[in-house]
Protein backbone atom coordinates (compact mmCIF):
# COMPACT_ATOMS: atom_id res chain seq x y z
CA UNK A 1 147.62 156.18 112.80
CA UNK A 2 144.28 156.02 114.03
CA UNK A 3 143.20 152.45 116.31
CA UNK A 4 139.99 151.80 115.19
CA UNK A 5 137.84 151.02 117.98
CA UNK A 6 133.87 150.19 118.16
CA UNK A 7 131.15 151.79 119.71
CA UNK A 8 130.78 151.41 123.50
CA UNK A 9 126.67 151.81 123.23
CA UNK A 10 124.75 152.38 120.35
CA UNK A 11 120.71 152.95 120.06
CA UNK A 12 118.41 154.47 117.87
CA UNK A 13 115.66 156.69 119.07
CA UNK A 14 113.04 157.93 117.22
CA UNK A 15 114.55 157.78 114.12
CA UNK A 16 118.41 158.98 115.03
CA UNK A 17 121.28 156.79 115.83
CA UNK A 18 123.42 157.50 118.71
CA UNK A 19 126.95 155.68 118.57
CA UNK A 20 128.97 156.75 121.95
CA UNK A 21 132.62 156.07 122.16
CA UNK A 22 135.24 155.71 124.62
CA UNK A 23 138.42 155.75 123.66
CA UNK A 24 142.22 155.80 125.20
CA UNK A 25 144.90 158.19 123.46
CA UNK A 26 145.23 156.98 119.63
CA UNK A 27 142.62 155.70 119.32
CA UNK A 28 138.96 156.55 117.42
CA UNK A 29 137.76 155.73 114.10
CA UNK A 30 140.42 155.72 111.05
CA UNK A 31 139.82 158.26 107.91
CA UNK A 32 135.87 156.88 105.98
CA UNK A 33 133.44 158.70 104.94
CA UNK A 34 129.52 157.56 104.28
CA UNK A 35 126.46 159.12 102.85
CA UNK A 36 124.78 160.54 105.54
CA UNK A 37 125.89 163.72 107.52
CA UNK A 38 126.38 163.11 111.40
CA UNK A 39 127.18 165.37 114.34
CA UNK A 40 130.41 164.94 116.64
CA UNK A 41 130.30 165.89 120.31
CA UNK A 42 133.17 164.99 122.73
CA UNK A 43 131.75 164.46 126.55
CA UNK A 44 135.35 163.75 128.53
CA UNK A 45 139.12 164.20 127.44
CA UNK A 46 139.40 165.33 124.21
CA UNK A 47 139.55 163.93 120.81
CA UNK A 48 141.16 165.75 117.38
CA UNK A 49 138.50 165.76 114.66
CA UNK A 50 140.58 165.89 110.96
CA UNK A 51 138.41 166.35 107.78
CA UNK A 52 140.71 167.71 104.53
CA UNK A 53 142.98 170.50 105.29
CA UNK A 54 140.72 171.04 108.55
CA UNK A 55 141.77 169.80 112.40
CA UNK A 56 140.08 170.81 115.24
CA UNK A 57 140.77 169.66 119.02
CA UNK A 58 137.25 169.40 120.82
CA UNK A 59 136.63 168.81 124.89
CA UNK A 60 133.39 169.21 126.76
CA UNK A 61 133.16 172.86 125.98
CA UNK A 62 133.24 172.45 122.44
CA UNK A 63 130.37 173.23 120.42
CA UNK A 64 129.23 170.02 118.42
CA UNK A 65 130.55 169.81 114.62
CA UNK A 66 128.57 168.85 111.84
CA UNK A 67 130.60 166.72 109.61
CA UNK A 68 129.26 166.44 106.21
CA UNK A 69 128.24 163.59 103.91
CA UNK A 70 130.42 162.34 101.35
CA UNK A 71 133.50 163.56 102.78
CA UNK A 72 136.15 162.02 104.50
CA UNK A 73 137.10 162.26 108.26
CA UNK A 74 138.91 160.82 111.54
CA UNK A 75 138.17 161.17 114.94
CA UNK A 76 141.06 160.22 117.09
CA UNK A 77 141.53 160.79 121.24
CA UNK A 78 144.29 162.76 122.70
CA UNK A 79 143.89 161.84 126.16
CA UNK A 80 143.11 158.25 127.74
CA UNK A 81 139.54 158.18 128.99
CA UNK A 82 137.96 160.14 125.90
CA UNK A 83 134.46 159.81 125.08
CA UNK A 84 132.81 161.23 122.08
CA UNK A 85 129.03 160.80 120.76
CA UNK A 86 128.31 160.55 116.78
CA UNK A 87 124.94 161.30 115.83
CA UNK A 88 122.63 160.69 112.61
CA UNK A 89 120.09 159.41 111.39
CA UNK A 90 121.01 157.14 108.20
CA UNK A 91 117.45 156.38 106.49
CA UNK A 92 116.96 159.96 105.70
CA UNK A 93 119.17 160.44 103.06
């Protein structure tokens, strides 16, 4: 189970939303969903990225994911010292 854990900094620049997260093994944000689509890049450690029947284990080489609106997802680290960047931008949609 997921620790849900809040976002270390968070800003909005010119219209998209930056939430940037570090996180220690087990923890990340729990299984939600929203309407907007947002895109998941991990900067240090790495972090597991579960969406239905999809997992995929991202570090600093892997290319960012685009994780869909209106579907469910968790983003949990593997590693102590994991940080991970979500970004969107919410008033589109």
């Amino acid at each position: 189970m997921t620790i849900a854990i809040t976002p270390r900094h968070n800003f909005t620049y010119d219209g998209a939303t930056l939430h940037v997260y570090h996180a220690n093994k087990g923890e990340g944000l729990p299984q939600h969903e929203h309407n907007y689509s947002h895109l998941t890049m991990c900067f240090a450690g790495s972090c597991i990225v579960r969406k239905e029947g999809k997992e995929l284990v991202m570090t600093k080489d892997t290319q960012p994911v685009n994780l869909v609106a209106n579907e469910w997802h968790e983003i949990e680290a593997l590693e102590d010292g994991t940080v991970f960047v979500n970004t969107f931008a919410e008033g589109k949609y």
